[in-house]
N, C-alpha and C. Protein backbone atom coordinates (compact mmCIF):
# COMPACT_ATOMS: atom_id res chain seq x y z
N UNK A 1 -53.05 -112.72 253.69
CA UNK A 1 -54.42 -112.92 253.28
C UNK A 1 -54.96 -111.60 252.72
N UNK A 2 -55.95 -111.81 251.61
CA UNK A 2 -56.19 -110.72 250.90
C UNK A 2 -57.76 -110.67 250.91
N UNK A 3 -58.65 -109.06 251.67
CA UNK A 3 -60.01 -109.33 251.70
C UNK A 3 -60.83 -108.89 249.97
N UNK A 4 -61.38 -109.62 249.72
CA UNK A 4 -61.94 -108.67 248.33
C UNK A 4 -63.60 -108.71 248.53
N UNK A 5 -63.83 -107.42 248.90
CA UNK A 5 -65.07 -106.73 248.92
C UNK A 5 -65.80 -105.92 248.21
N UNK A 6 -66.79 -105.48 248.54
CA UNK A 6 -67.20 -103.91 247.64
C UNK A 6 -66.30 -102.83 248.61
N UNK A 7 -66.24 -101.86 247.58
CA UNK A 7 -66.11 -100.75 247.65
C UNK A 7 -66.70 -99.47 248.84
N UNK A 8 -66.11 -99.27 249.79
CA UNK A 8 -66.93 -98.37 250.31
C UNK A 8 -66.89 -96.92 249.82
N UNK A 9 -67.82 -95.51 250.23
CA UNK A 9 -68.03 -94.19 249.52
C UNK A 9 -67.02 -93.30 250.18
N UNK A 10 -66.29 -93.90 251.39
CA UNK A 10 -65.26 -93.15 252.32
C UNK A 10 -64.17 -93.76 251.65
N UNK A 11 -63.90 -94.27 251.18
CA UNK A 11 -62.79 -95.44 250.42
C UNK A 11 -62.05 -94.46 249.30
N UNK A 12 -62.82 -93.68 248.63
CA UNK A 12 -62.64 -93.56 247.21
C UNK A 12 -61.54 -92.22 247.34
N UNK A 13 -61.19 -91.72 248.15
CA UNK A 13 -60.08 -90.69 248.36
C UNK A 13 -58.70 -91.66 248.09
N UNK A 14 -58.89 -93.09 248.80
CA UNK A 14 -57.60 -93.74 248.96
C UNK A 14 -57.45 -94.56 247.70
N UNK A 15 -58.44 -94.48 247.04
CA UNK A 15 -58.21 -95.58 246.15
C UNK A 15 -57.95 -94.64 244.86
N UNK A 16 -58.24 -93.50 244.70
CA UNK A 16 -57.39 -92.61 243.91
C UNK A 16 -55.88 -92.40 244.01
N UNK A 17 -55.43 -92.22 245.20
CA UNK A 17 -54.69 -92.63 245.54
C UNK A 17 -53.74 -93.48 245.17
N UNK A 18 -54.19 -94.63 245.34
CA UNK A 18 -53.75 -96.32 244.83
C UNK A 18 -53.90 -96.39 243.25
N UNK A 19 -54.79 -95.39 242.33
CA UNK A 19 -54.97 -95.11 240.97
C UNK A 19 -53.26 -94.73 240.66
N UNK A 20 -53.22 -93.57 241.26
CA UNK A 20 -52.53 -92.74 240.65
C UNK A 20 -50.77 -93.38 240.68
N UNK A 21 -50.53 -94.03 242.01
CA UNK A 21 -49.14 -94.80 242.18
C UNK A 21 -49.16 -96.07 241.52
N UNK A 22 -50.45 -96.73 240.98
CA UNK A 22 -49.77 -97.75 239.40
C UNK A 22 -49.76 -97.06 238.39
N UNK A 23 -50.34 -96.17 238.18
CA UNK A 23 -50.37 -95.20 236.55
C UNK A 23 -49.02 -94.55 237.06
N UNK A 24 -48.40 -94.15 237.79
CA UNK A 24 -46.86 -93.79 237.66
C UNK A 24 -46.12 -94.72 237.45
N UNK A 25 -46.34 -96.06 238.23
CA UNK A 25 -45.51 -97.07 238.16
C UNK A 25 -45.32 -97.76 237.04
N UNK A 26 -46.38 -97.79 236.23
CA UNK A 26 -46.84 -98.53 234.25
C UNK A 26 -46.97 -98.08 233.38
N UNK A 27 -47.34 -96.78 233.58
CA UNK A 27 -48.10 -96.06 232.66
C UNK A 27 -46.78 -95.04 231.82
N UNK A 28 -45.85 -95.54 231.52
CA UNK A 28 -44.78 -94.69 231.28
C UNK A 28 -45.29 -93.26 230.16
N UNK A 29 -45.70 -93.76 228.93
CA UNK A 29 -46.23 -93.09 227.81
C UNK A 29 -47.02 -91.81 228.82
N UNK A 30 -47.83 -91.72 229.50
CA UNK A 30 -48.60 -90.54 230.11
C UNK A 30 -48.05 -89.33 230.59
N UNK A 31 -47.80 -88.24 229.81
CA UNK A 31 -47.04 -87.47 230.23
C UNK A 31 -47.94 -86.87 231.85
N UNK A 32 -47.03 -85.62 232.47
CA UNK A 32 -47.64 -85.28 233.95
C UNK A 32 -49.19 -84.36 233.95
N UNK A 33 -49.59 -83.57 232.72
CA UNK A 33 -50.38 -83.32 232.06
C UNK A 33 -51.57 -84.27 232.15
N UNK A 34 -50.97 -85.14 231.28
CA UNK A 34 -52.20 -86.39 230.95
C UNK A 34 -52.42 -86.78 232.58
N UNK A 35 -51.64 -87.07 233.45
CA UNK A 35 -51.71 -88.15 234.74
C UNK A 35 -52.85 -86.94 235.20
N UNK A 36 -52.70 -85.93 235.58
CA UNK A 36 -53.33 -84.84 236.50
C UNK A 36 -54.76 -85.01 235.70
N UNK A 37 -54.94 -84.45 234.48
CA UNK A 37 -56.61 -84.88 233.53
C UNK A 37 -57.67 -85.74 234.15
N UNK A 38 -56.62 -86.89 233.71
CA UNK A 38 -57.11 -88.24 233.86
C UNK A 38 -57.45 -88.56 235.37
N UNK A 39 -56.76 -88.29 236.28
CA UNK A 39 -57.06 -88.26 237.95
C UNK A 39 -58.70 -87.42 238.52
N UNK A 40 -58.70 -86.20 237.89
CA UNK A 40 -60.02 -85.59 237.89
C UNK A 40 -60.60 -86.85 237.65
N UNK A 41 -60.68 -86.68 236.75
CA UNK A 41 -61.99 -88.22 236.41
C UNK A 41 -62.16 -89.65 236.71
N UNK A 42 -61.06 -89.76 237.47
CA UNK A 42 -60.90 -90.90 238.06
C UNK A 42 -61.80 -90.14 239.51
N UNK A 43 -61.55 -89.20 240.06
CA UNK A 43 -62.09 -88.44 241.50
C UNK A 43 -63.76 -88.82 241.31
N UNK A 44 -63.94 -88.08 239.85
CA UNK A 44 -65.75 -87.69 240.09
C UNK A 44 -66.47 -89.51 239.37
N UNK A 45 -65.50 -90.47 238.96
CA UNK A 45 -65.97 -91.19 238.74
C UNK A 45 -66.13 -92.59 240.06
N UNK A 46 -65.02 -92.41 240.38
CA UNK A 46 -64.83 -93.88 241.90
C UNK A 46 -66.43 -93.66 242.62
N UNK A 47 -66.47 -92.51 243.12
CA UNK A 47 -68.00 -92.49 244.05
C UNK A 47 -68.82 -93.28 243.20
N UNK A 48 -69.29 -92.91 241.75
CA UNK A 48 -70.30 -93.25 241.48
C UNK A 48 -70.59 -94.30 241.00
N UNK A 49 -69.38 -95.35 240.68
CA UNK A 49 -69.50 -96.58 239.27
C UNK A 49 -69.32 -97.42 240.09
N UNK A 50 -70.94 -98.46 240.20
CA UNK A 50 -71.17 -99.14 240.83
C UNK A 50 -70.47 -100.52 239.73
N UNK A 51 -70.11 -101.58 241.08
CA UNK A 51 -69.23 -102.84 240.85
C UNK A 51 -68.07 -102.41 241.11
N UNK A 52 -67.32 -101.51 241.87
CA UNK A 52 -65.91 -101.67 242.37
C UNK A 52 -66.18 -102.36 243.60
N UNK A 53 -65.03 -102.94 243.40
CA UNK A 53 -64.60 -104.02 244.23
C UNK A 53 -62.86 -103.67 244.95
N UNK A 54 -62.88 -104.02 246.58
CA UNK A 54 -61.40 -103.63 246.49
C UNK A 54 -60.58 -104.66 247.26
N UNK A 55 -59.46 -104.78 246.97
CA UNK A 55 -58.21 -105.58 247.94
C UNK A 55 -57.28 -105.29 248.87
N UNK A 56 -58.11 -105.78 250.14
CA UNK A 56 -57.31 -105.26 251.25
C UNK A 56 -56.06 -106.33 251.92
N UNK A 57 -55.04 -106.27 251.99
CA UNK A 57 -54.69 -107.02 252.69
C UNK A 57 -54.36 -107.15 254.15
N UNK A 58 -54.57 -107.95 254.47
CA UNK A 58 -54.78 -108.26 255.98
C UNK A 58 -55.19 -107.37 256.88
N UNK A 59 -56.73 -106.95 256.34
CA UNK A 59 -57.45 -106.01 257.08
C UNK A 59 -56.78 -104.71 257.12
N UNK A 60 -55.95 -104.43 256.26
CA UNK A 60 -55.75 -103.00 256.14
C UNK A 60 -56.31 -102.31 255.02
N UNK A 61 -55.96 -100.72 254.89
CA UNK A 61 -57.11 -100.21 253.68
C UNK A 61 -56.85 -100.96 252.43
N UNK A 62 -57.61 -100.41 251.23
CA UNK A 62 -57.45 -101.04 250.44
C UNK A 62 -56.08 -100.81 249.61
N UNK A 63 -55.78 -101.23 248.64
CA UNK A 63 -54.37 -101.80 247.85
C UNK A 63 -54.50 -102.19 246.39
N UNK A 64 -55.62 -102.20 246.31
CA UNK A 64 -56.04 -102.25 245.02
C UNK A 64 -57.52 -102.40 244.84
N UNK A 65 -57.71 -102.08 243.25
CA UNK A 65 -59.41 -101.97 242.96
C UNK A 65 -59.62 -102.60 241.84
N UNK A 66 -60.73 -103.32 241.60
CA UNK A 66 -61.31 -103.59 240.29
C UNK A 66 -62.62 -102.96 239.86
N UNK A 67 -62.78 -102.51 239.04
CA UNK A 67 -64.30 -102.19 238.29
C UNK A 67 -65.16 -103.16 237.15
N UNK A 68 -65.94 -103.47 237.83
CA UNK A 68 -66.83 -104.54 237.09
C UNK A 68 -68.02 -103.63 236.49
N UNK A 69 -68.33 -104.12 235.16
CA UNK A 69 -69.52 -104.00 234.40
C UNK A 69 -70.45 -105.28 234.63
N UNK A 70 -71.62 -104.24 235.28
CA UNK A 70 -72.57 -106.22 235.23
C UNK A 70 -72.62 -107.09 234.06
N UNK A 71 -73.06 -108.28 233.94
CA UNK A 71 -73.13 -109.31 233.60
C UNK A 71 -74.67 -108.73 232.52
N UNK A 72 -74.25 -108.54 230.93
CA UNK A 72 -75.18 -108.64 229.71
C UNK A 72 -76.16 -109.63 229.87
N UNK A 73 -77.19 -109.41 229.57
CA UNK A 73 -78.20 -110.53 229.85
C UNK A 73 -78.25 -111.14 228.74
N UNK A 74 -77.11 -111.01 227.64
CA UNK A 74 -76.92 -112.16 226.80
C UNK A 74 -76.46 -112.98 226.80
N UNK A 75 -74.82 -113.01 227.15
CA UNK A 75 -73.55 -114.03 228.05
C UNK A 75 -73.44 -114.32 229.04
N UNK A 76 -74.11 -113.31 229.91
CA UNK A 76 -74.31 -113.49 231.85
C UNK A 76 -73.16 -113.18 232.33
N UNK A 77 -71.87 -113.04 231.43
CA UNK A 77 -70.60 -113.09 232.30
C UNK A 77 -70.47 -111.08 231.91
N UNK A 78 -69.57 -110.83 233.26
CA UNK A 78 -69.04 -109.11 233.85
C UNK A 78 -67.76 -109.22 233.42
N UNK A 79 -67.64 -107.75 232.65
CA UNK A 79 -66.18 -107.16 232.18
C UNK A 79 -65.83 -106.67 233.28
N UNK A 80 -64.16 -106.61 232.77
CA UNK A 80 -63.27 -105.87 233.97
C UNK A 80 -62.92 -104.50 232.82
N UNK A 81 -63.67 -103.25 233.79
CA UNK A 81 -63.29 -102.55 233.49
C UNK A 81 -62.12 -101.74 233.26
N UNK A 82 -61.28 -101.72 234.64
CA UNK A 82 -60.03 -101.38 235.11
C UNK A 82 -59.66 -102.00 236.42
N UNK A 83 -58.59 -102.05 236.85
CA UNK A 83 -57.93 -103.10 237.78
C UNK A 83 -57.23 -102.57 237.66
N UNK A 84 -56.53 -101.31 238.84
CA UNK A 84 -55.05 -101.01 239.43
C UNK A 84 -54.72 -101.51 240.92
N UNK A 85 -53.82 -101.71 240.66
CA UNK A 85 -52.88 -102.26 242.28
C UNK A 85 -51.60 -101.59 242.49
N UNK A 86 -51.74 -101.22 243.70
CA UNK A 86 -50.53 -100.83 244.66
C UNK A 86 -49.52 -101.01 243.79
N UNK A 87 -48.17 -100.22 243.30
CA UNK A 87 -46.74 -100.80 243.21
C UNK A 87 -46.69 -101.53 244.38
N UNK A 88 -46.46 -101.10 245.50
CA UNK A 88 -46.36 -102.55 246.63
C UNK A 88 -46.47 -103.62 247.22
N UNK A 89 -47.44 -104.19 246.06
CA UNK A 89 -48.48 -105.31 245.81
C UNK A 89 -47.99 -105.73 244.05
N UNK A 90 -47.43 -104.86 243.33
CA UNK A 90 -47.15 -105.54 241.89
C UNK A 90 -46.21 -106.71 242.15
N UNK A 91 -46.54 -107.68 241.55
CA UNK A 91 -45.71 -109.25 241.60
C UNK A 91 -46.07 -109.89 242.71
N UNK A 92 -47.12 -109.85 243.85
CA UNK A 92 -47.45 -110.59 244.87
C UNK A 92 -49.13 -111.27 244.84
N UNK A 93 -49.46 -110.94 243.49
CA UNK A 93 -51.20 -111.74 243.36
C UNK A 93 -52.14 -110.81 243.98
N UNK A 94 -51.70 -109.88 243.68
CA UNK A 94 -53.11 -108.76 244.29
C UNK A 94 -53.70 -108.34 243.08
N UNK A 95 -53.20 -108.64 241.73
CA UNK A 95 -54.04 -108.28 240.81
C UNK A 95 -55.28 -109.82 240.51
């Protein structure tokens, strides 16, 4: 069973974390350069960008994250910003 919640502000150490082991696992093109850059800003951004959402399974920490953009008050419907998951979770529906 998989919980999908918000995001907590103690969370966001682990879910960098959980960033950084699918961008190794997919992200082949990113040299080690680019991965380290890009992680900074993944750090000063998780605290603040409201609509993450995360996937815990079976009450353990989280395992993966999504980032939602609210809902345009033209279409009503929310983009997915980014969505990484666990390698340990790739191929089991946690995305």
């Amino acid at each position: 069973m998989i919980e999908i919640r918000e995001a907590r502000p103690e969370e966001c150490p682990g879910l960098v974390e959980v960033w950084e082991a699918a961008v190794r696992a997919t992200h082949y093109f990113l040299t080690e350069t680019d991965i380290l850059d890009i992680r900074r800003q993944v750090e000063e951004l998780l605290p603040v960008f409201e609509g993450l959402l995360v996937a815990c399974p079976e009450g353990g920490p989280p395992a993966a994250f999504m980032g939602l953009t609210p809902p345009e008050a033209e279409d009503g419907e929310a983009e997915i910003d980014m969505l990484f998951v666990s390698p340990d979770l790739h191929g089991q529906g946690g995305g």
